[in-house]
PDBML (XML) file of the C-alpha atoms, coordinates in Angstrom:
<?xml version="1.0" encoding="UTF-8" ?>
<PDBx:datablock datablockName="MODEL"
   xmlns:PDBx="http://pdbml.pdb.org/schema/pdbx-v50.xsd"
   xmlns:xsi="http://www.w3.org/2001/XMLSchema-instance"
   xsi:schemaLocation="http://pdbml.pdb.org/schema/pdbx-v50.xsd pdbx-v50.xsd">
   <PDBx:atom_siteCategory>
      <PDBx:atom_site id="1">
         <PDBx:B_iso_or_equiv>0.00</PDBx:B_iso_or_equiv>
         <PDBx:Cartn_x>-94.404</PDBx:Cartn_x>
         <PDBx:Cartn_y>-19.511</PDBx:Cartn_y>
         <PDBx:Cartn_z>192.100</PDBx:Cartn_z>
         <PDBx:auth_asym_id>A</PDBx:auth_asym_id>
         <PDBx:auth_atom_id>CA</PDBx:auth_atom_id>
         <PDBx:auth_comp_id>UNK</PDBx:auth_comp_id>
         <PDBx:auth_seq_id>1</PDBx:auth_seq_id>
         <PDBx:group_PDB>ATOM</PDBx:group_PDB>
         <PDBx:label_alt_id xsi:nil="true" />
         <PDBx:label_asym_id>A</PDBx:label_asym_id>
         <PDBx:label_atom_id>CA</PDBx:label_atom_id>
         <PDBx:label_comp_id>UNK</PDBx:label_comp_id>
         <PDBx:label_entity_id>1</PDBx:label_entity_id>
         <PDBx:label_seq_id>1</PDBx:label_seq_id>
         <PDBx:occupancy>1.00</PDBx:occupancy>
         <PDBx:pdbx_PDB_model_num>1</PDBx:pdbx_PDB_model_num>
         <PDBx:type_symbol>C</PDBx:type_symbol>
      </PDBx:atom_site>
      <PDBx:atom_site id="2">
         <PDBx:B_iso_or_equiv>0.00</PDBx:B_iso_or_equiv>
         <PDBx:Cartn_x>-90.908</PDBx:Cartn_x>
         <PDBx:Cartn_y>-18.592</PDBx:Cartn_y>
         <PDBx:Cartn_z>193.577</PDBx:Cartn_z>
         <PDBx:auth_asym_id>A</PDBx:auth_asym_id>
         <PDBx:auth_atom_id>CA</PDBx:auth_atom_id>
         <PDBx:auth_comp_id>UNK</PDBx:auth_comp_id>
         <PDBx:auth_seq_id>2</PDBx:auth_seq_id>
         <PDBx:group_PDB>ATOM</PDBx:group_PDB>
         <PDBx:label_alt_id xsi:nil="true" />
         <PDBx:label_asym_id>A</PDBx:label_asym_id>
         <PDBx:label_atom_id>CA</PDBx:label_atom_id>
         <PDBx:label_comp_id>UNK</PDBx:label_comp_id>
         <PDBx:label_entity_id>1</PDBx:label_entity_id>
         <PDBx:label_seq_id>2</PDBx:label_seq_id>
         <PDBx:occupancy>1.00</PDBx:occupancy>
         <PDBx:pdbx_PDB_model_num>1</PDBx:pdbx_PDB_model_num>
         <PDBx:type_symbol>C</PDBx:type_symbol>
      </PDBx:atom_site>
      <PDBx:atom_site id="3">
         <PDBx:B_iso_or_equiv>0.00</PDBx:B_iso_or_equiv>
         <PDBx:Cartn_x>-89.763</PDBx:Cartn_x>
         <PDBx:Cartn_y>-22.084</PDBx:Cartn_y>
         <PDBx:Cartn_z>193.767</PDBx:Cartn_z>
         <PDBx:auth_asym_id>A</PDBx:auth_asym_id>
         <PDBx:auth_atom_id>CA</PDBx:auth_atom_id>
         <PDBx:auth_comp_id>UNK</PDBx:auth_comp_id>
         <PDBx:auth_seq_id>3</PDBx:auth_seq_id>
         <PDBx:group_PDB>ATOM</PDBx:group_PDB>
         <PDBx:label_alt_id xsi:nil="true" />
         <PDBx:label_asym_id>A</PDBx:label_asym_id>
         <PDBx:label_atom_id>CA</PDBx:label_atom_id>
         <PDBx:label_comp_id>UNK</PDBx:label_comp_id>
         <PDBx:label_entity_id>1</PDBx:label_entity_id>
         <PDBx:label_seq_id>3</PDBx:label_seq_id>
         <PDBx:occupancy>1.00</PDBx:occupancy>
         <PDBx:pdbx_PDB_model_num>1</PDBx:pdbx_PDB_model_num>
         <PDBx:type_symbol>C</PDBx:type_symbol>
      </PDBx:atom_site>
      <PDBx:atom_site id="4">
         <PDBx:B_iso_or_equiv>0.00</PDBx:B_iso_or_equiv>
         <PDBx:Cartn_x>-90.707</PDBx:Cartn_x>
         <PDBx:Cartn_y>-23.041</PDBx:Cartn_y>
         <PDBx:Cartn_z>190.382</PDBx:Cartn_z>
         <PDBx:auth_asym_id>A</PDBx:auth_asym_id>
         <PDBx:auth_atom_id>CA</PDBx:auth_atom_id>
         <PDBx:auth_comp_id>UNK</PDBx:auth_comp_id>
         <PDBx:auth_seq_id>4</PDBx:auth_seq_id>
         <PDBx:group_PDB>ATOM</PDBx:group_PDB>
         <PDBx:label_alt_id xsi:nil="true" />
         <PDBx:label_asym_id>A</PDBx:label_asym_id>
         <PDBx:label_atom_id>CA</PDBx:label_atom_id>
         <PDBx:label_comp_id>UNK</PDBx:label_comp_id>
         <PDBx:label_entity_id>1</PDBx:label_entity_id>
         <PDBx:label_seq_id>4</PDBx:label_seq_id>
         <PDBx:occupancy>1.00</PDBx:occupancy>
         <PDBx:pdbx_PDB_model_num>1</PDBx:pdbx_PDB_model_num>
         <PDBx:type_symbol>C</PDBx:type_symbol>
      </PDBx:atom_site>
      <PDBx:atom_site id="5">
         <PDBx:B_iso_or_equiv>0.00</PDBx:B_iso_or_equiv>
         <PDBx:Cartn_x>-89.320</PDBx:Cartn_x>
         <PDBx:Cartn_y>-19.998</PDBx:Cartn_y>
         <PDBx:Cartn_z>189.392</PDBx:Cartn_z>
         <PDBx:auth_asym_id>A</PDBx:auth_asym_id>
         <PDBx:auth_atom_id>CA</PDBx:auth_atom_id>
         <PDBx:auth_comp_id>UNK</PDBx:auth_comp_id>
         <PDBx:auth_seq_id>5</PDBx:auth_seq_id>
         <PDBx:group_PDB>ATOM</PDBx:group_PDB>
         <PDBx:label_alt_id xsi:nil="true" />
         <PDBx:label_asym_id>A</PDBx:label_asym_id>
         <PDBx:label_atom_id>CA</PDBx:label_atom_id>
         <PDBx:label_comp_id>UNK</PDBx:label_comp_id>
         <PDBx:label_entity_id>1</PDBx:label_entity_id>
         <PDBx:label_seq_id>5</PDBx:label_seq_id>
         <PDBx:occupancy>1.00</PDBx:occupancy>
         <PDBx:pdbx_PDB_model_num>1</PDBx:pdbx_PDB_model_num>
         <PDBx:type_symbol>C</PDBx:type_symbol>
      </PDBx:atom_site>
      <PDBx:atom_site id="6">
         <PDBx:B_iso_or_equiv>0.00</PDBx:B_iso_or_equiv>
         <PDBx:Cartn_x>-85.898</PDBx:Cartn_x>
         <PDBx:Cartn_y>-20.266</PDBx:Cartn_y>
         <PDBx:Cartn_z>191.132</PDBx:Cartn_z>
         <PDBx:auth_asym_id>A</PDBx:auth_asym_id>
         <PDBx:auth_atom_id>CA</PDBx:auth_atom_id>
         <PDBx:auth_comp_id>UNK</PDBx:auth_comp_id>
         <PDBx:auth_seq_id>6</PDBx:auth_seq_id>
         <PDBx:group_PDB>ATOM</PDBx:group_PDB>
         <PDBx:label_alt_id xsi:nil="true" />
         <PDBx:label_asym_id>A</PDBx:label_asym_id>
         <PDBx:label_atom_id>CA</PDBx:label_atom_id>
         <PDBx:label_comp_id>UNK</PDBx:label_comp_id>
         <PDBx:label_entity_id>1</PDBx:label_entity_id>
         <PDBx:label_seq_id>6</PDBx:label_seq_id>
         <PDBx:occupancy>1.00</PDBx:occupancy>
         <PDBx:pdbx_PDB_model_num>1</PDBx:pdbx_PDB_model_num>
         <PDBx:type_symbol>C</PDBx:type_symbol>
      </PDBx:atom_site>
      <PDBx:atom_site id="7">
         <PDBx:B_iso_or_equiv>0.00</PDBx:B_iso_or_equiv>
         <PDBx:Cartn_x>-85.874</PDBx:Cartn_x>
         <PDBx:Cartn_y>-24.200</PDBx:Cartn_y>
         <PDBx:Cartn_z>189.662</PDBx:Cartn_z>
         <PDBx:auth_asym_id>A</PDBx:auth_asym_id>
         <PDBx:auth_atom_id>CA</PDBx:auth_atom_id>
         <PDBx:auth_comp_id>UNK</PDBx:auth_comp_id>
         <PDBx:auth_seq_id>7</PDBx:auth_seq_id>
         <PDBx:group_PDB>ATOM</PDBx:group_PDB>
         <PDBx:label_alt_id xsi:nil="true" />
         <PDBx:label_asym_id>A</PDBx:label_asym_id>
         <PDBx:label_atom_id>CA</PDBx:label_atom_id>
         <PDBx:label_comp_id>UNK</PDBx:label_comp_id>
         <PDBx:label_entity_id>1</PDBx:label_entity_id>
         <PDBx:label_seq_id>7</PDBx:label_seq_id>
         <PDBx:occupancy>1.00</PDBx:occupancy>
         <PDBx:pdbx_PDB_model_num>1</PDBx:pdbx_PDB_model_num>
         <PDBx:type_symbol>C</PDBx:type_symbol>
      </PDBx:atom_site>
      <PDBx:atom_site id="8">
         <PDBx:B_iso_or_equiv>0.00</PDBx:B_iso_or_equiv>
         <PDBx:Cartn_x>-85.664</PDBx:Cartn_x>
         <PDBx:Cartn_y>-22.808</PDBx:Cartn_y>
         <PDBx:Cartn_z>186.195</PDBx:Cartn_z>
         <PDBx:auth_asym_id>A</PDBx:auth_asym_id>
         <PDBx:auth_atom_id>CA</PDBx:auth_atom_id>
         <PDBx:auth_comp_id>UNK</PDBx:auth_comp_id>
         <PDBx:auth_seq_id>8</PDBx:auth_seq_id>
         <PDBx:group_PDB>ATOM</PDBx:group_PDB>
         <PDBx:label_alt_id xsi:nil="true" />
         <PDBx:label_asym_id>A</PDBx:label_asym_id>
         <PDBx:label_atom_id>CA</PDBx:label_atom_id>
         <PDBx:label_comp_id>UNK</PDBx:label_comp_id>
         <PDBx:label_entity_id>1</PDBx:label_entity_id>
         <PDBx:label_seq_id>8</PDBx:label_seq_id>
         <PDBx:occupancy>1.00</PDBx:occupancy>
         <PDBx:pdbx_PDB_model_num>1</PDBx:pdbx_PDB_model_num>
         <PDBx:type_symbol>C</PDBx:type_symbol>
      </PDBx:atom_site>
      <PDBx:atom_site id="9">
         <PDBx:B_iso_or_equiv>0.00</PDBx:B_iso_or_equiv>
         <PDBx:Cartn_x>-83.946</PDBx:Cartn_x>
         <PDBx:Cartn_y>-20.281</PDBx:Cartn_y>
         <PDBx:Cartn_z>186.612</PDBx:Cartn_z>
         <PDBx:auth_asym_id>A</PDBx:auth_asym_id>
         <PDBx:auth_atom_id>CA</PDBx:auth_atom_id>
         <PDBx:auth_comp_id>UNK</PDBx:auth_comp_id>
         <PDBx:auth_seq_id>9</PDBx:auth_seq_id>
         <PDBx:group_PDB>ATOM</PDBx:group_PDB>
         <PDBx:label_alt_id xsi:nil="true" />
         <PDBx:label_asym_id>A</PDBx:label_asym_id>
         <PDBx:label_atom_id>CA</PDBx:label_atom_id>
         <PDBx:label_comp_id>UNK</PDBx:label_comp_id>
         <PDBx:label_entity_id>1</PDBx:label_entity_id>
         <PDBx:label_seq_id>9</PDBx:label_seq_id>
         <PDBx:occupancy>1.00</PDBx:occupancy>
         <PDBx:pdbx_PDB_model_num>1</PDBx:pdbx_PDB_model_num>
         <PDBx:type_symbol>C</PDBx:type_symbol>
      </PDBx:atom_site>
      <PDBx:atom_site id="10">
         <PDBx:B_iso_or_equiv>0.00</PDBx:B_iso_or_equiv>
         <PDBx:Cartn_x>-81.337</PDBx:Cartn_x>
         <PDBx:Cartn_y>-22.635</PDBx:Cartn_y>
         <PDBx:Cartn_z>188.065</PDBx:Cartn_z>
         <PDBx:auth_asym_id>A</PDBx:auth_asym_id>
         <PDBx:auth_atom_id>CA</PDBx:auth_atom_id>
         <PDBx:auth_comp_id>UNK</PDBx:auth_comp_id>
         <PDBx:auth_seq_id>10</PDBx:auth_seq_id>
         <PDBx:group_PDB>ATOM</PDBx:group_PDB>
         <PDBx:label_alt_id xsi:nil="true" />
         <PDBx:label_asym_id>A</PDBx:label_asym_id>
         <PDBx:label_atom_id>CA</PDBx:label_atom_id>
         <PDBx:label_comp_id>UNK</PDBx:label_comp_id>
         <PDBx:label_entity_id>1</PDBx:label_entity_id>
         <PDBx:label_seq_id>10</PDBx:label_seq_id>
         <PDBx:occupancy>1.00</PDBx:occupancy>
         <PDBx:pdbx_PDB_model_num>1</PDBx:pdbx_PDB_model_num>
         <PDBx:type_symbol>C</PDBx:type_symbol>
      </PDBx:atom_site>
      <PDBx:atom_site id="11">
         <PDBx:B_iso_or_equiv>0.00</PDBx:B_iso_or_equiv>
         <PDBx:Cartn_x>-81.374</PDBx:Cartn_x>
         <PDBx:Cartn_y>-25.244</PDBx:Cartn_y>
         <PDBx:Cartn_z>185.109</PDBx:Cartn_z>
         <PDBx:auth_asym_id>A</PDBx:auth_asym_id>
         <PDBx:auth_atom_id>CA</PDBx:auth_atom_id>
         <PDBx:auth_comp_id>UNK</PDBx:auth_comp_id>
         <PDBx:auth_seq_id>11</PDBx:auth_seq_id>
         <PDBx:group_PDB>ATOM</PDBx:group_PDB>
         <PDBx:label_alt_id xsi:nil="true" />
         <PDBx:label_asym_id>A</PDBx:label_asym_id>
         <PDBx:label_atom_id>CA</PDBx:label_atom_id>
         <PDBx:label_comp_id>UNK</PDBx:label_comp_id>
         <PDBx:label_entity_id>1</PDBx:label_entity_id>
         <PDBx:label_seq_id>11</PDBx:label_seq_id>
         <PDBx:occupancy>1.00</PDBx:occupancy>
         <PDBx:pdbx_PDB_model_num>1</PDBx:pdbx_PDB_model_num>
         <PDBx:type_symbol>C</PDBx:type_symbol>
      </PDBx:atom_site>
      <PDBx:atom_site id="12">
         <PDBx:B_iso_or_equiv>0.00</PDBx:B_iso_or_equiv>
         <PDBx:Cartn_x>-81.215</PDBx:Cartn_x>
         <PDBx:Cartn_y>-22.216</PDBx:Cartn_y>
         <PDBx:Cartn_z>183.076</PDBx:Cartn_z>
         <PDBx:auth_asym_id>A</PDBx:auth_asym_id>
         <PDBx:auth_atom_id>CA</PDBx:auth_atom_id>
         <PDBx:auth_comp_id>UNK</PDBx:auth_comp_id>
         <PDBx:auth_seq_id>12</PDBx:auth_seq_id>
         <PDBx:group_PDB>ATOM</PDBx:group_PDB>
         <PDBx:label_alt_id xsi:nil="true" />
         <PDBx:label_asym_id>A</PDBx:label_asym_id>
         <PDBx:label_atom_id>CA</PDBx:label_atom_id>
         <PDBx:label_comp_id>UNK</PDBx:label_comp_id>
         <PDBx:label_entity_id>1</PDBx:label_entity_id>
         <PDBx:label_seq_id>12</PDBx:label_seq_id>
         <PDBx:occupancy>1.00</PDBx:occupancy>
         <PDBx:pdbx_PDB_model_num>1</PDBx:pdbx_PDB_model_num>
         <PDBx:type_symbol>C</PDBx:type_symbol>
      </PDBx:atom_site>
      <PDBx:atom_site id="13">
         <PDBx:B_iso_or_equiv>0.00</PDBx:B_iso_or_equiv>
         <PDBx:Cartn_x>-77.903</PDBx:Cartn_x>
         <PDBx:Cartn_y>-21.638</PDBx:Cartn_y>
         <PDBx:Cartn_z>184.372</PDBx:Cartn_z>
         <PDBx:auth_asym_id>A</PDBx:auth_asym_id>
         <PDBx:auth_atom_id>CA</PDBx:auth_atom_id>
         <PDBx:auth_comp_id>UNK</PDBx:auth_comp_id>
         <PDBx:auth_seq_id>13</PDBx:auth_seq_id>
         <PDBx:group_PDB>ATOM</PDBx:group_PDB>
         <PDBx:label_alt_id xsi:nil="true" />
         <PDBx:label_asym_id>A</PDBx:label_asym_id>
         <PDBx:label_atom_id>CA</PDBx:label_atom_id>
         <PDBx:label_comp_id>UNK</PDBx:label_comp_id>
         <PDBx:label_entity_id>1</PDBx:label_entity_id>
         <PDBx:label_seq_id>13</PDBx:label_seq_id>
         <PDBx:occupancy>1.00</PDBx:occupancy>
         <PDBx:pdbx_PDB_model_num>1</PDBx:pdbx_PDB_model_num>
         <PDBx:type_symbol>C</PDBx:type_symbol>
      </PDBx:atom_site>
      <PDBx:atom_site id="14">
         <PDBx:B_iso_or_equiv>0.00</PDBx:B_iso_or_equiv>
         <PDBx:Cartn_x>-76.342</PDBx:Cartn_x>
         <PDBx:Cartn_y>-24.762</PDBx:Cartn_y>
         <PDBx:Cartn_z>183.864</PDBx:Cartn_z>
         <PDBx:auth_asym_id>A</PDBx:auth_asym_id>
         <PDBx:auth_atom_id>CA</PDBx:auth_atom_id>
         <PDBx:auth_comp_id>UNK</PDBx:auth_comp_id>
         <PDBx:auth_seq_id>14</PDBx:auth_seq_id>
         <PDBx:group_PDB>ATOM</PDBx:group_PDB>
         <PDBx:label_alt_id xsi:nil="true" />
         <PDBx:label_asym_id>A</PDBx:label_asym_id>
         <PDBx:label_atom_id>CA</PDBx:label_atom_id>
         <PDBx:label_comp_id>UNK</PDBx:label_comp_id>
         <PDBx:label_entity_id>1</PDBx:label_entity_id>
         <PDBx:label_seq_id>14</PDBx:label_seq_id>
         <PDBx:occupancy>1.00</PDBx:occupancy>
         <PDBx:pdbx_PDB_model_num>1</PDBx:pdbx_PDB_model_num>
         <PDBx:type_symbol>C</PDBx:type_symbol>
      </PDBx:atom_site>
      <PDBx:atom_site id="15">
         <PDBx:B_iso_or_equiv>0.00</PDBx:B_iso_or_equiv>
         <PDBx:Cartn_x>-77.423</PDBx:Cartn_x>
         <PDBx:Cartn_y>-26.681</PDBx:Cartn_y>
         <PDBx:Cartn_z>187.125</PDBx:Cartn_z>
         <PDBx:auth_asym_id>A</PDBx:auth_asym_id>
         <PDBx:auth_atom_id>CA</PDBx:auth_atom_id>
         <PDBx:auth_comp_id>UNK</PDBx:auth_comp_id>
         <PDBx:auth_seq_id>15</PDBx:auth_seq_id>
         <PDBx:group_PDB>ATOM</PDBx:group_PDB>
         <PDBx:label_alt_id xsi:nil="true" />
         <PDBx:label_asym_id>A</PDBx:label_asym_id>
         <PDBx:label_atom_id>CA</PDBx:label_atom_id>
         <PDBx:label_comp_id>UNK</PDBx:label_comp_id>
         <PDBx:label_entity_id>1</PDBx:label_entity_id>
         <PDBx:label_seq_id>15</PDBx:label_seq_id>
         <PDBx:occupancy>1.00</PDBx:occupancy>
         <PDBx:pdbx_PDB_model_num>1</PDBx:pdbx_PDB_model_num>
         <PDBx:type_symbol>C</PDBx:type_symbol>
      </PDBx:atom_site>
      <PDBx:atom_site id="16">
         <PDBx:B_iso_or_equiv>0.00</PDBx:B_iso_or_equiv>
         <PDBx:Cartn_x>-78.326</PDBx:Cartn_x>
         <PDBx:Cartn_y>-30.365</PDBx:Cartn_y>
         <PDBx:Cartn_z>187.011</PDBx:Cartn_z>
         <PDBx:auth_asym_id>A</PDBx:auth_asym_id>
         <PDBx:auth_atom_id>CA</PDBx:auth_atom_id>
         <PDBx:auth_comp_id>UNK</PDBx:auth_comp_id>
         <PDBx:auth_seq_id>16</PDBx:auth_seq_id>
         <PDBx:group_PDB>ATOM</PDBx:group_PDB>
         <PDBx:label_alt_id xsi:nil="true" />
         <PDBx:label_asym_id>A</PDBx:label_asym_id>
         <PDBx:label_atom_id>CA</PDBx:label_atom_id>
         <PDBx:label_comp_id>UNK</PDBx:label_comp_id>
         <PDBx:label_entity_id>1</PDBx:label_entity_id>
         <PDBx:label_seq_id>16</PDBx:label_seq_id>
         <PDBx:occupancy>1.00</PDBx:occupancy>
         <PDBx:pdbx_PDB_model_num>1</PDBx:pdbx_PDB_model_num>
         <PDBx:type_symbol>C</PDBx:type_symbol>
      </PDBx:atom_site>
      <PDBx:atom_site id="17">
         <PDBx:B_iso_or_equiv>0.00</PDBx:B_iso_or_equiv>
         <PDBx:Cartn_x>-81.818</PDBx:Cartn_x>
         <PDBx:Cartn_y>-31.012</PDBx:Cartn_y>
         <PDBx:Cartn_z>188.314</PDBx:Cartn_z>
         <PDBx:auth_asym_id>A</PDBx:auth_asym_id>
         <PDBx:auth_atom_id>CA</PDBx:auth_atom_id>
         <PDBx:auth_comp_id>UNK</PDBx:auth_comp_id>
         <PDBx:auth_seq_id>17</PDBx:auth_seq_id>
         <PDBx:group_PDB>ATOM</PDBx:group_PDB>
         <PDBx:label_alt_id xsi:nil="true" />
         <PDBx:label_asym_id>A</PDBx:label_asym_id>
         <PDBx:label_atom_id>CA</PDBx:label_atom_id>
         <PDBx:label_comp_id>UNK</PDBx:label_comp_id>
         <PDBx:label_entity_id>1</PDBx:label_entity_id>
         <PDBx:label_seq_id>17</PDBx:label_seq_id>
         <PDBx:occupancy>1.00</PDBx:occupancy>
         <PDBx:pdbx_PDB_model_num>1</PDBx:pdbx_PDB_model_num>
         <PDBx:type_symbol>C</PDBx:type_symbol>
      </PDBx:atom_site>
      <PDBx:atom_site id="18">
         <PDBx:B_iso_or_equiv>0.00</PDBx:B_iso_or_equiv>
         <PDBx:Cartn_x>-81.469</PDBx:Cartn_x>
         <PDBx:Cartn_y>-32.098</PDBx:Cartn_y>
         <PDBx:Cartn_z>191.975</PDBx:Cartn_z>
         <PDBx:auth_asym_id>A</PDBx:auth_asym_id>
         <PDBx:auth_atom_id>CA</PDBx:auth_atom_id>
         <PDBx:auth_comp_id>UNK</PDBx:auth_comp_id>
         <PDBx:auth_seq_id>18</PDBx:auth_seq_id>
         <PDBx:group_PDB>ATOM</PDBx:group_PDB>
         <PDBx:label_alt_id xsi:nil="true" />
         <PDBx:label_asym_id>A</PDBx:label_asym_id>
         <PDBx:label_atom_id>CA</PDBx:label_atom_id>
         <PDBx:label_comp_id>UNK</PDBx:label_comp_id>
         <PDBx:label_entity_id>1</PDBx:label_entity_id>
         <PDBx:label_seq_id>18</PDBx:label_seq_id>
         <PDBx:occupancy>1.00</PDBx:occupancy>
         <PDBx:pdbx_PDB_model_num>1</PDBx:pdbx_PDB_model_num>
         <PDBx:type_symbol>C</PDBx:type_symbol>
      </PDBx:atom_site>
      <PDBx:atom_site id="19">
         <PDBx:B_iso_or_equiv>0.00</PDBx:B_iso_or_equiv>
         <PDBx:Cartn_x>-78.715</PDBx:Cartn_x>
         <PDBx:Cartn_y>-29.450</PDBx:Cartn_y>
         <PDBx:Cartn_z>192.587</PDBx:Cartn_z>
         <PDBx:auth_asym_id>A</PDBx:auth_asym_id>
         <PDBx:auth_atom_id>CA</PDBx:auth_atom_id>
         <PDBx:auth_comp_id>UNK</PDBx:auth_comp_id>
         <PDBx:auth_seq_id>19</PDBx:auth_seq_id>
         <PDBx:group_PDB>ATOM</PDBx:group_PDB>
         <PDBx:label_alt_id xsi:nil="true" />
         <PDBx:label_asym_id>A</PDBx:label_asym_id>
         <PDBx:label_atom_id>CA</PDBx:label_atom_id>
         <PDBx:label_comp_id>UNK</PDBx:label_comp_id>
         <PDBx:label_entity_id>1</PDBx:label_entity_id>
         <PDBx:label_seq_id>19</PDBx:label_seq_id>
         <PDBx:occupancy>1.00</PDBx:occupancy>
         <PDBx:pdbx_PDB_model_num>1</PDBx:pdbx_PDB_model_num>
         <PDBx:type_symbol>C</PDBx:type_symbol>
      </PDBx:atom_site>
      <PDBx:atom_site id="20">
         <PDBx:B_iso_or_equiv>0.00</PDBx:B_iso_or_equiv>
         <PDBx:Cartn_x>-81.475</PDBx:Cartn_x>
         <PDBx:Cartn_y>-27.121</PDBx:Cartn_y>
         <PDBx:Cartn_z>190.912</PDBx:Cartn_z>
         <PDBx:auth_asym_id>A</PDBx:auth_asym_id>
         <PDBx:auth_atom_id>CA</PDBx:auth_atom_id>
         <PDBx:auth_comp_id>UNK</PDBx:auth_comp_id>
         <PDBx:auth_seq_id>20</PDBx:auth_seq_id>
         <PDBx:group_PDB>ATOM</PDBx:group_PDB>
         <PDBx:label_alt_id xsi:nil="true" />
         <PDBx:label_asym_id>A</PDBx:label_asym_id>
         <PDBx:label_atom_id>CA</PDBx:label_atom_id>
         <PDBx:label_comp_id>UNK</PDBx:label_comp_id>
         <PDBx:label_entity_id>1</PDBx:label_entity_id>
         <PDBx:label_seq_id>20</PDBx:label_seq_id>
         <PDBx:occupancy>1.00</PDBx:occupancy>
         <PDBx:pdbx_PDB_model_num>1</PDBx:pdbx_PDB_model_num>
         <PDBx:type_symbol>C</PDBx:type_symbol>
      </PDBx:atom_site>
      <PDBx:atom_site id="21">
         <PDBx:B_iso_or_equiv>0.00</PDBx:B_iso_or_equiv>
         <PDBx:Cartn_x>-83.860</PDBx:Cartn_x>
         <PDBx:Cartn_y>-28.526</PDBx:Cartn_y>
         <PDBx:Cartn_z>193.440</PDBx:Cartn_z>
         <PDBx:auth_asym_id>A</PDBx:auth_asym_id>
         <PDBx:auth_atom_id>CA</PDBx:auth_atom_id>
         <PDBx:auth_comp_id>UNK</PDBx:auth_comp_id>
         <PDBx:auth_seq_id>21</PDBx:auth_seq_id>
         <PDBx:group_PDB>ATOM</PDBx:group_PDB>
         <PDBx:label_alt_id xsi:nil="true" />
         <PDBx:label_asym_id>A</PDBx:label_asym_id>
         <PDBx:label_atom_id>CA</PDBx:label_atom_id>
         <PDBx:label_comp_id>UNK</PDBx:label_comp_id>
         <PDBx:label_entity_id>1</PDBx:label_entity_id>
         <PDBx:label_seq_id>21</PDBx:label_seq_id>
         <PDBx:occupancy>1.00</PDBx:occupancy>
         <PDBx:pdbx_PDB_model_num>1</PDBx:pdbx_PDB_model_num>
         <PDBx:type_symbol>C</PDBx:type_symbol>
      </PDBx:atom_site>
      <PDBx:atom_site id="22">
         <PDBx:B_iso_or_equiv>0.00</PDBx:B_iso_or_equiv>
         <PDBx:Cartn_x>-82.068</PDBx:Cartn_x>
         <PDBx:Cartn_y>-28.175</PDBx:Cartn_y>
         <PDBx:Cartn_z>196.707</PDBx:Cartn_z>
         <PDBx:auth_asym_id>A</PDBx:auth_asym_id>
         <PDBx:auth_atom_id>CA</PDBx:auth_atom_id>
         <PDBx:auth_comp_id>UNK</PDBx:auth_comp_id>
         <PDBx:auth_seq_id>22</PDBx:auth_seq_id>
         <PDBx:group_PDB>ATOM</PDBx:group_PDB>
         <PDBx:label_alt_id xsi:nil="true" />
         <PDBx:label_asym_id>A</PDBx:label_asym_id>
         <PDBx:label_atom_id>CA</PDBx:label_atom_id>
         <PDBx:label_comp_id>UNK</PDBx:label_comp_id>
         <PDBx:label_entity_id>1</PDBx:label_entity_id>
         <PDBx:label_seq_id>22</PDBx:label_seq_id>
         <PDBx:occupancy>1.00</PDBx:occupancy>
         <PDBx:pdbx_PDB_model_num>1</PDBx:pdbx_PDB_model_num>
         <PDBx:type_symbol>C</PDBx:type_symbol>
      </PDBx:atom_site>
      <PDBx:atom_site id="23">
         <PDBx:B_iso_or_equiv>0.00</PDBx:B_iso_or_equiv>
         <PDBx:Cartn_x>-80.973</PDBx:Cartn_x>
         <PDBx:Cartn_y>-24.330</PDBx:Cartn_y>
         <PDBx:Cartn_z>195.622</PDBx:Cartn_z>
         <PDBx:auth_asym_id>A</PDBx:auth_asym_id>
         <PDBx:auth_atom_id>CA</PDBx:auth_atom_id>
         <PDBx:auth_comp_id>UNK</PDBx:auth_comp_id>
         <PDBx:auth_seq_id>23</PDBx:auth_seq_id>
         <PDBx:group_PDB>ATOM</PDBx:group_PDB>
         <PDBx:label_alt_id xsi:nil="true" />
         <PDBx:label_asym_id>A</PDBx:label_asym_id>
         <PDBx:label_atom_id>CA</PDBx:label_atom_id>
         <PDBx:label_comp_id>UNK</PDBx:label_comp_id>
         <PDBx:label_entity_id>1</PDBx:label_entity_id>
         <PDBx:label_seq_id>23</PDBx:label_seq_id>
         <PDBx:occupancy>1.00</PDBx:occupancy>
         <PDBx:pdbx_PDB_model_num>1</PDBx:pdbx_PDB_model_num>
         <PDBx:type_symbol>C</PDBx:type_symbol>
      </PDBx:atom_site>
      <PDBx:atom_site id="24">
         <PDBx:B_iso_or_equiv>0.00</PDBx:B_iso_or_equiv>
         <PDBx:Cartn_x>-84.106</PDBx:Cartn_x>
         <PDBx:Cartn_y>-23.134</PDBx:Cartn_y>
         <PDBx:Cartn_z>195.020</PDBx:Cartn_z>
         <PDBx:auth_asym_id>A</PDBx:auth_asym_id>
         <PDBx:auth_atom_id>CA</PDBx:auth_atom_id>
         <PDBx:auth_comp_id>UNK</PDBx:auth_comp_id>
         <PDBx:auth_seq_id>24</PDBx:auth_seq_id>
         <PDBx:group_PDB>ATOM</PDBx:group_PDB>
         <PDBx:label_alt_id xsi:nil="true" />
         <PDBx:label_asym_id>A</PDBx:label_asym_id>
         <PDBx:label_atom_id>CA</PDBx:label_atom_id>
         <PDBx:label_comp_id>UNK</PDBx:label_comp_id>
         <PDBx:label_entity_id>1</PDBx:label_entity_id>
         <PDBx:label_seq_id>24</PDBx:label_seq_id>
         <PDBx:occupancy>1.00</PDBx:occupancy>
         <PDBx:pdbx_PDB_model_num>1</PDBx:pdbx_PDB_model_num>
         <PDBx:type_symbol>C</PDBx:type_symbol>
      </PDBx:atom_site>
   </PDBx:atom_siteCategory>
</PDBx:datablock>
């Protein structure tokens, strides 16, 4: 759950999708 989670919150912030990835 936390690593989906963290994922969108990530892309939600303006992160492309592997460097969503790796941070979460």
């Amino acid at each position: 759950c936390t690593l989906a989670s963290a994922v969108a919150a990530n892309l939600a912030r303006g992160l492309a999708l592997r460097a969503a990835c790796t941070a979460a």
